[in-house]
N, C-alpha and C. Protein backbone atom coordinates (compact mmCIF):
# COMPACT_ATOMS: atom_id res chain seq x y z
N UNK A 1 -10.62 26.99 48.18
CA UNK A 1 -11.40 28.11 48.64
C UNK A 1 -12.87 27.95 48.22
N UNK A 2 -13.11 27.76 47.03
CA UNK A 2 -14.36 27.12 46.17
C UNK A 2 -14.93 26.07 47.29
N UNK A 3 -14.28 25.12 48.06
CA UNK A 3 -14.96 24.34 48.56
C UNK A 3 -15.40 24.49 50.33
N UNK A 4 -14.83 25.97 50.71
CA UNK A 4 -15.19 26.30 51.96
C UNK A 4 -16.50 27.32 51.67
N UNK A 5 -16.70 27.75 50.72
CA UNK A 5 -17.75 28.65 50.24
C UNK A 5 -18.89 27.84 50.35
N UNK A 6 -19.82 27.31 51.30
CA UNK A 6 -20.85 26.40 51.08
C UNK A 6 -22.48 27.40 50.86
N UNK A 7 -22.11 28.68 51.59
CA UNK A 7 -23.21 29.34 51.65
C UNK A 7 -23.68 30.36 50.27
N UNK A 8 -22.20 30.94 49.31
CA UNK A 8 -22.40 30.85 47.79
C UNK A 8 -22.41 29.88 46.91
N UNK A 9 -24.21 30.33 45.91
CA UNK A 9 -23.99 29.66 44.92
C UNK A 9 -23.07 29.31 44.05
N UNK A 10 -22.18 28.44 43.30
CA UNK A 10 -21.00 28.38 42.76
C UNK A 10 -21.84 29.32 41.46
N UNK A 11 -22.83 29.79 40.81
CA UNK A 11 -23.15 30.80 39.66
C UNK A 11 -22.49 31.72 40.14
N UNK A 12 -22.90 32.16 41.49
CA UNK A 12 -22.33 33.55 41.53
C UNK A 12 -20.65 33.57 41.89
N UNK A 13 -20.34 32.88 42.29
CA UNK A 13 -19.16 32.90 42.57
C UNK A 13 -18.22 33.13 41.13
N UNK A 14 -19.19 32.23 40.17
CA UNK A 14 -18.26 32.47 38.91
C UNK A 14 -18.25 33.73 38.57
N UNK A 15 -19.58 34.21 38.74
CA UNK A 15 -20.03 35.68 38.45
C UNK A 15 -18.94 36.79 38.93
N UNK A 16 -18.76 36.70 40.36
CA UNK A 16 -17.45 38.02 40.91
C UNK A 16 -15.91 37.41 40.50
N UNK A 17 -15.87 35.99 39.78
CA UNK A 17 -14.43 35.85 39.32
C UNK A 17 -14.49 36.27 38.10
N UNK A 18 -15.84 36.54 37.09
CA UNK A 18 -15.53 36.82 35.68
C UNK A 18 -15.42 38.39 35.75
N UNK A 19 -16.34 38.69 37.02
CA UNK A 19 -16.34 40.42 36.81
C UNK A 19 -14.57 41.17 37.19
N UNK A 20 -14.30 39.79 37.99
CA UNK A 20 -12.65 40.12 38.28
C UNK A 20 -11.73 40.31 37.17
N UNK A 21 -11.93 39.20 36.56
CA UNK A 21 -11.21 38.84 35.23
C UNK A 21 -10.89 40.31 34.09
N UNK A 22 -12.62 40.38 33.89
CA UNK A 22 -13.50 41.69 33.14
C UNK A 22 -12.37 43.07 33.49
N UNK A 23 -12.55 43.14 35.20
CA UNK A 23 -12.08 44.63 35.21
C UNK A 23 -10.05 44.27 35.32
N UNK A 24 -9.41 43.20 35.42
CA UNK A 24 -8.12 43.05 34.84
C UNK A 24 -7.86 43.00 33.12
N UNK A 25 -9.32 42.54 32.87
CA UNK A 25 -8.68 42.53 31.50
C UNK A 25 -8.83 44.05 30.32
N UNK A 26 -9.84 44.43 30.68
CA UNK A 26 -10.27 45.78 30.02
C UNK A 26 -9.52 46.98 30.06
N UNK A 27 -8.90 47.27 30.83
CA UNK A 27 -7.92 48.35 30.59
C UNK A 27 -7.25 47.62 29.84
N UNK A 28 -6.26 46.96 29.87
CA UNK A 28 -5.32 45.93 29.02
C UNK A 28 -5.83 46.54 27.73
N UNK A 29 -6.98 45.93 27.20
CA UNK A 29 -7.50 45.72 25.84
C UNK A 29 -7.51 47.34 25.56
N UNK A 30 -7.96 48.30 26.44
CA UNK A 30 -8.00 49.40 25.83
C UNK A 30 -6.67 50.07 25.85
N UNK A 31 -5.70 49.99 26.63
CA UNK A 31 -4.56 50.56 26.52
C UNK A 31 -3.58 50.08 25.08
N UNK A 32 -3.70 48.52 24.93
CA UNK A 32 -3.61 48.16 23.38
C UNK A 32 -4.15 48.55 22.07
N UNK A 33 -5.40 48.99 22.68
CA UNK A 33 -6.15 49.36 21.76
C UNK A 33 -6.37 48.09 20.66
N UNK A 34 -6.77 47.00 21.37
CA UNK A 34 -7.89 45.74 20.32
C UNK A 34 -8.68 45.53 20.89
N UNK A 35 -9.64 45.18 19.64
CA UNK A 35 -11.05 45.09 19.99
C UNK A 35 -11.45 43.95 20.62
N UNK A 36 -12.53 43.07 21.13
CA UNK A 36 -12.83 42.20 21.47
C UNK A 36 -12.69 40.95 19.85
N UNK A 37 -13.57 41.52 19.17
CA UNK A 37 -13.15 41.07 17.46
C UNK A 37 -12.92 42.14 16.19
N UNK A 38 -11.69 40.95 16.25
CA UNK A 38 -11.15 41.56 15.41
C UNK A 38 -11.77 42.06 14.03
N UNK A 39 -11.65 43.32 12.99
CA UNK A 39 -12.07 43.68 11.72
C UNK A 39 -12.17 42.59 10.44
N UNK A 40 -11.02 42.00 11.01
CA UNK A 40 -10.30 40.68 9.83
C UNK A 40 -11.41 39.35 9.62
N UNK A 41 -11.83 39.46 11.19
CA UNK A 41 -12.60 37.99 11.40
C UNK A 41 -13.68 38.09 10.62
N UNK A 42 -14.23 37.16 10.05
CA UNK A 42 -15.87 37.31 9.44
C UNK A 42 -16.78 36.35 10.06
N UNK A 43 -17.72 36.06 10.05
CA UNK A 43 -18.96 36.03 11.11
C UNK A 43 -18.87 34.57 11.74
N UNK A 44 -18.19 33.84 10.97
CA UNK A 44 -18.04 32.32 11.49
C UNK A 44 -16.94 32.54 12.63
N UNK A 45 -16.47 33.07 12.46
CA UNK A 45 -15.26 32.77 13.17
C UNK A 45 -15.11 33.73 14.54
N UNK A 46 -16.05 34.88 14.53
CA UNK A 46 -16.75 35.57 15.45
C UNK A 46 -17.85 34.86 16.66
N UNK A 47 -18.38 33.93 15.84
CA UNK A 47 -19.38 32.58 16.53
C UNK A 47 -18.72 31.95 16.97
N UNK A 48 -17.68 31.30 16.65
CA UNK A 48 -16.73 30.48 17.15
C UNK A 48 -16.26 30.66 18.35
N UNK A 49 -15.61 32.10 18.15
CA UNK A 49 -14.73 33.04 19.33
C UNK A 49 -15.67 32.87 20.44
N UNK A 50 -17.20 33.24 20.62
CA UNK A 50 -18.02 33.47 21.35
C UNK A 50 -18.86 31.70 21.78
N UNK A 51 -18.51 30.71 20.97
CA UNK A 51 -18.86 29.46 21.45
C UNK A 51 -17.55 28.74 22.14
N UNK A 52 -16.76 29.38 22.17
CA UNK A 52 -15.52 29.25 22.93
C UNK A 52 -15.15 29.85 24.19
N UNK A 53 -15.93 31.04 24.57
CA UNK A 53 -15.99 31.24 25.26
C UNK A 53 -17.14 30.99 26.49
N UNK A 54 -18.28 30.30 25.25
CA UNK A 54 -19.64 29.53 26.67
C UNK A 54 -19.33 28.12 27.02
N UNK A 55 -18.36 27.14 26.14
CA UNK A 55 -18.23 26.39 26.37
C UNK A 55 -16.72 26.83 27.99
N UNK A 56 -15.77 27.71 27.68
CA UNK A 56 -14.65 27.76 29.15
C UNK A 56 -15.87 28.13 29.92
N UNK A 57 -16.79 28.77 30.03
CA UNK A 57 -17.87 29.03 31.06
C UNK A 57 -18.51 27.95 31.93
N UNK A 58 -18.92 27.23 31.01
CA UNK A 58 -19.57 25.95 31.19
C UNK A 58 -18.38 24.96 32.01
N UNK A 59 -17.04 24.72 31.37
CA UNK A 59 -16.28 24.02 31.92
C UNK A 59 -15.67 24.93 33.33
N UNK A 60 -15.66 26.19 33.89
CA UNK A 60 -15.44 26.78 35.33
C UNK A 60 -16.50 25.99 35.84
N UNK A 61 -17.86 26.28 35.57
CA UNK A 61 -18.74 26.24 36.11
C UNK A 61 -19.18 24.99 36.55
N UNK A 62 -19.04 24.02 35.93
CA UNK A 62 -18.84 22.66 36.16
C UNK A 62 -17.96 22.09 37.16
N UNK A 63 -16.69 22.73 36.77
CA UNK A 63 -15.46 22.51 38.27
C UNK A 63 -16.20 22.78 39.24
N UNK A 64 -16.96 24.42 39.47
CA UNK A 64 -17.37 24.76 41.03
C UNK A 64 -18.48 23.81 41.40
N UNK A 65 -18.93 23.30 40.20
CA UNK A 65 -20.43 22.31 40.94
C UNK A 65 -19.74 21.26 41.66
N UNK A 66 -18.52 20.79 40.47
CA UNK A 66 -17.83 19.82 41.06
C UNK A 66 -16.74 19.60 42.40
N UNK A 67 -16.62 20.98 42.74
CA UNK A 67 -15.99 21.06 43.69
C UNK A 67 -16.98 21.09 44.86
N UNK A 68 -18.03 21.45 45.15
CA UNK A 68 -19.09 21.47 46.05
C UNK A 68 -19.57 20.26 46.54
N UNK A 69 -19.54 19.38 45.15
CA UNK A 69 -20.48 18.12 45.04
C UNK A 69 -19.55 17.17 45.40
N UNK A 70 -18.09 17.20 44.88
CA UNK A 70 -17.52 15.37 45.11
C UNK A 70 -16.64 16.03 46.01
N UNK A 71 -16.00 14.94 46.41
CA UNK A 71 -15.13 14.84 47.50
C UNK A 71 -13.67 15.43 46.70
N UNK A 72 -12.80 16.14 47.39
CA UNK A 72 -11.51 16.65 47.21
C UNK A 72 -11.00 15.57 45.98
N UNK A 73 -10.79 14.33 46.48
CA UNK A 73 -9.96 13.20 45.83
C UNK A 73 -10.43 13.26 43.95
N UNK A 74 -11.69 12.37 44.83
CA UNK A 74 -12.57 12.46 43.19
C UNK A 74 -12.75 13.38 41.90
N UNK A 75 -12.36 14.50 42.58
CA UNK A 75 -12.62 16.04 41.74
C UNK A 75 -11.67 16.09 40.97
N UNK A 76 -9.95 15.56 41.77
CA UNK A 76 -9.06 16.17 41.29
C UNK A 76 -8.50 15.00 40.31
N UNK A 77 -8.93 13.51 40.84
CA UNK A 77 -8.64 12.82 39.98
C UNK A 77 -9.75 12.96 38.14
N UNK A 78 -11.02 13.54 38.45
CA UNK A 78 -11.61 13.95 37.59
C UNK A 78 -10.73 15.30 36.61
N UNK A 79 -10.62 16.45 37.40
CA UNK A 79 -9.28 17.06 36.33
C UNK A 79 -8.19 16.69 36.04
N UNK A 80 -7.30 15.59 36.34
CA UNK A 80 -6.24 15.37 36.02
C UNK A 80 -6.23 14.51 35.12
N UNK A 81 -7.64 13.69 34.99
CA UNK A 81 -8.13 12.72 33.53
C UNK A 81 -8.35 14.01 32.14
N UNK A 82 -8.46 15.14 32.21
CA UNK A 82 -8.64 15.55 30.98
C UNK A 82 -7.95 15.49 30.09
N UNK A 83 -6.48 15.57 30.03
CA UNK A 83 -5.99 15.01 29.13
C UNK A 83 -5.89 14.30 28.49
N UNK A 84 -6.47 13.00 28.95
CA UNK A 84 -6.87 12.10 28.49
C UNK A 84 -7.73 12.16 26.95
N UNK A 85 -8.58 12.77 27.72
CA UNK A 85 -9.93 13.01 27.29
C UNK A 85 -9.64 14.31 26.00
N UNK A 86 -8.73 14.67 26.18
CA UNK A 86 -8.24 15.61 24.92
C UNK A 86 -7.83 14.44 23.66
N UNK A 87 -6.91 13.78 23.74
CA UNK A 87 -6.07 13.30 23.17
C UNK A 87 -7.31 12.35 22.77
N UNK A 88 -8.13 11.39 23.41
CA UNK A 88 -9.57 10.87 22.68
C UNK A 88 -9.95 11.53 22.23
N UNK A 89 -10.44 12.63 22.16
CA UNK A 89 -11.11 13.44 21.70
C UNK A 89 -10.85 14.42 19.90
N UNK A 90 -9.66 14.17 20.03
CA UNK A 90 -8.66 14.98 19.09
C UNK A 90 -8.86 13.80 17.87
N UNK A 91 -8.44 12.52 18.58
CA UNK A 91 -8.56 11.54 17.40
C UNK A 91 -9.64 10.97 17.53
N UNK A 92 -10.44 11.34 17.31
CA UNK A 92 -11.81 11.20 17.16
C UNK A 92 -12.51 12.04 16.32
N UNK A 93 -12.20 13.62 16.38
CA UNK A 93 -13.11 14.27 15.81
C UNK A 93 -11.73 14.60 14.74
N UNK A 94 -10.77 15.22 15.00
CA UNK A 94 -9.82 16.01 14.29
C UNK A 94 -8.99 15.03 13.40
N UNK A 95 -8.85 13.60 13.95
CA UNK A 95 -8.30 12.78 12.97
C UNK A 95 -6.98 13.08 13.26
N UNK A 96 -6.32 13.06 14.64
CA UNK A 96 -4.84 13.91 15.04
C UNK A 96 -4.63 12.57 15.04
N UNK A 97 -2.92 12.39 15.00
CA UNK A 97 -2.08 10.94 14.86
C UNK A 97 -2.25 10.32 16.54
N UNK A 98 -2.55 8.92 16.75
CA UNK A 98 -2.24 8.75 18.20
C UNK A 98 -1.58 7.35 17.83
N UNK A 99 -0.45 8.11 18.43
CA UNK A 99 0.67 6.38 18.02
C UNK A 99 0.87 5.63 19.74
N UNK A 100 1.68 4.53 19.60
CA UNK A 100 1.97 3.90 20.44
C UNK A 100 2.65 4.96 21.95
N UNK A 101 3.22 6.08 21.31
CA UNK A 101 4.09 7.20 22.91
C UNK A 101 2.77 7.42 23.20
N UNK A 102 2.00 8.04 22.84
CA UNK A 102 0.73 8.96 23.03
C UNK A 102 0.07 7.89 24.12
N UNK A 103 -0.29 6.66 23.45
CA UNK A 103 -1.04 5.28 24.31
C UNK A 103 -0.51 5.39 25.46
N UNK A 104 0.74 4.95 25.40
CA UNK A 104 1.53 4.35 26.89
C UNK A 104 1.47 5.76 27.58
N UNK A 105 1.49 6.97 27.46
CA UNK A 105 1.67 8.08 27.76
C UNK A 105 0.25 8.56 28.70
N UNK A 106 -0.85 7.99 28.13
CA UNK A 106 -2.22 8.35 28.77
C UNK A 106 -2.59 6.82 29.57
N UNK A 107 -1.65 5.79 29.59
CA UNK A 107 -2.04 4.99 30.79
C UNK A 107 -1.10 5.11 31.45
N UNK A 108 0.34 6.12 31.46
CA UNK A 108 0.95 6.31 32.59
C UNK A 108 0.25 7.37 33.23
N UNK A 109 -0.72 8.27 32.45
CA UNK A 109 -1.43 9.58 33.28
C UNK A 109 -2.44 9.16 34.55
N UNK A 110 -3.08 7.55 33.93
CA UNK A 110 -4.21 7.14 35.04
C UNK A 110 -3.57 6.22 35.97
C-alpha cells in the first residue's frame, strides 16, 4: 500500500499511522491506568525508553523511504537480512554467544 502512495510524503504517512497507533493505544493506557513512565524508572532508563522509541521511528521511516525508492524485490530482501544483522550486531556490541547453529543458521537465512 506504502508503495502505491506515490503522491504522499512517506513523513506524513508515518505521521497518520502513528496518530493511528496514538488514538488505539491511549484509551488502553488509560483504562489500565499506566503511565507512559513508569514511577520506578529513574532518568536513564526514561532516556532509553524514549531513544527507543526515535530509533523504531527512524527504522518505519526508513522502510517507507525504502519502499518508495527500491524495487519490491530489493526491499524485501533488505528486511529479511535483519536478522542477520541482529545476531552481528549482538556479538559485537553485547558479547552474546555465536556458535557454529547460529553461523550455519544466518547463511541458511541469505
Amino acid at each position: 500500500m506504502v508503495k502505491d502512495l506515490t503522491s504522499i510524503p512517506p513523513v506524513s504517512l508515518l505521521f497518520y499511522r502513528s496518530l493511528i497507533m496514538l488514538g488505539v493505544s491511549m484509551p488502553w493506557a488509560v483504562a489500565v491506568n499506566k503511565p507512559p513512565f513508569p514511577p520506578d524508572m529513574d532518568r536513564k532508563e526514561h532516556g532509553l525508553l524514549v531513544f527507543r522509541g526515535v530509533v523504531g521511528f527512524v527504522n518505519i521511516l526508513a522502510s517507507y523511504y525504502s519502499l518508495r525508492n527500491l524495487n519490491i524485490g530489493d526491499q524485501k530482501m533488505v528486511a529479511s537480512s535483519r536478522p542477520v544483522w541482529v545476531i552481528l550486531f549482538s556479538k559485537l556490541f553485547l558479547k552474546e554467544h555465536c556458535g557454529c547453529i547460529e553461523v550455519v543458521l544466518m547463511v541458511l537465512m541469505m
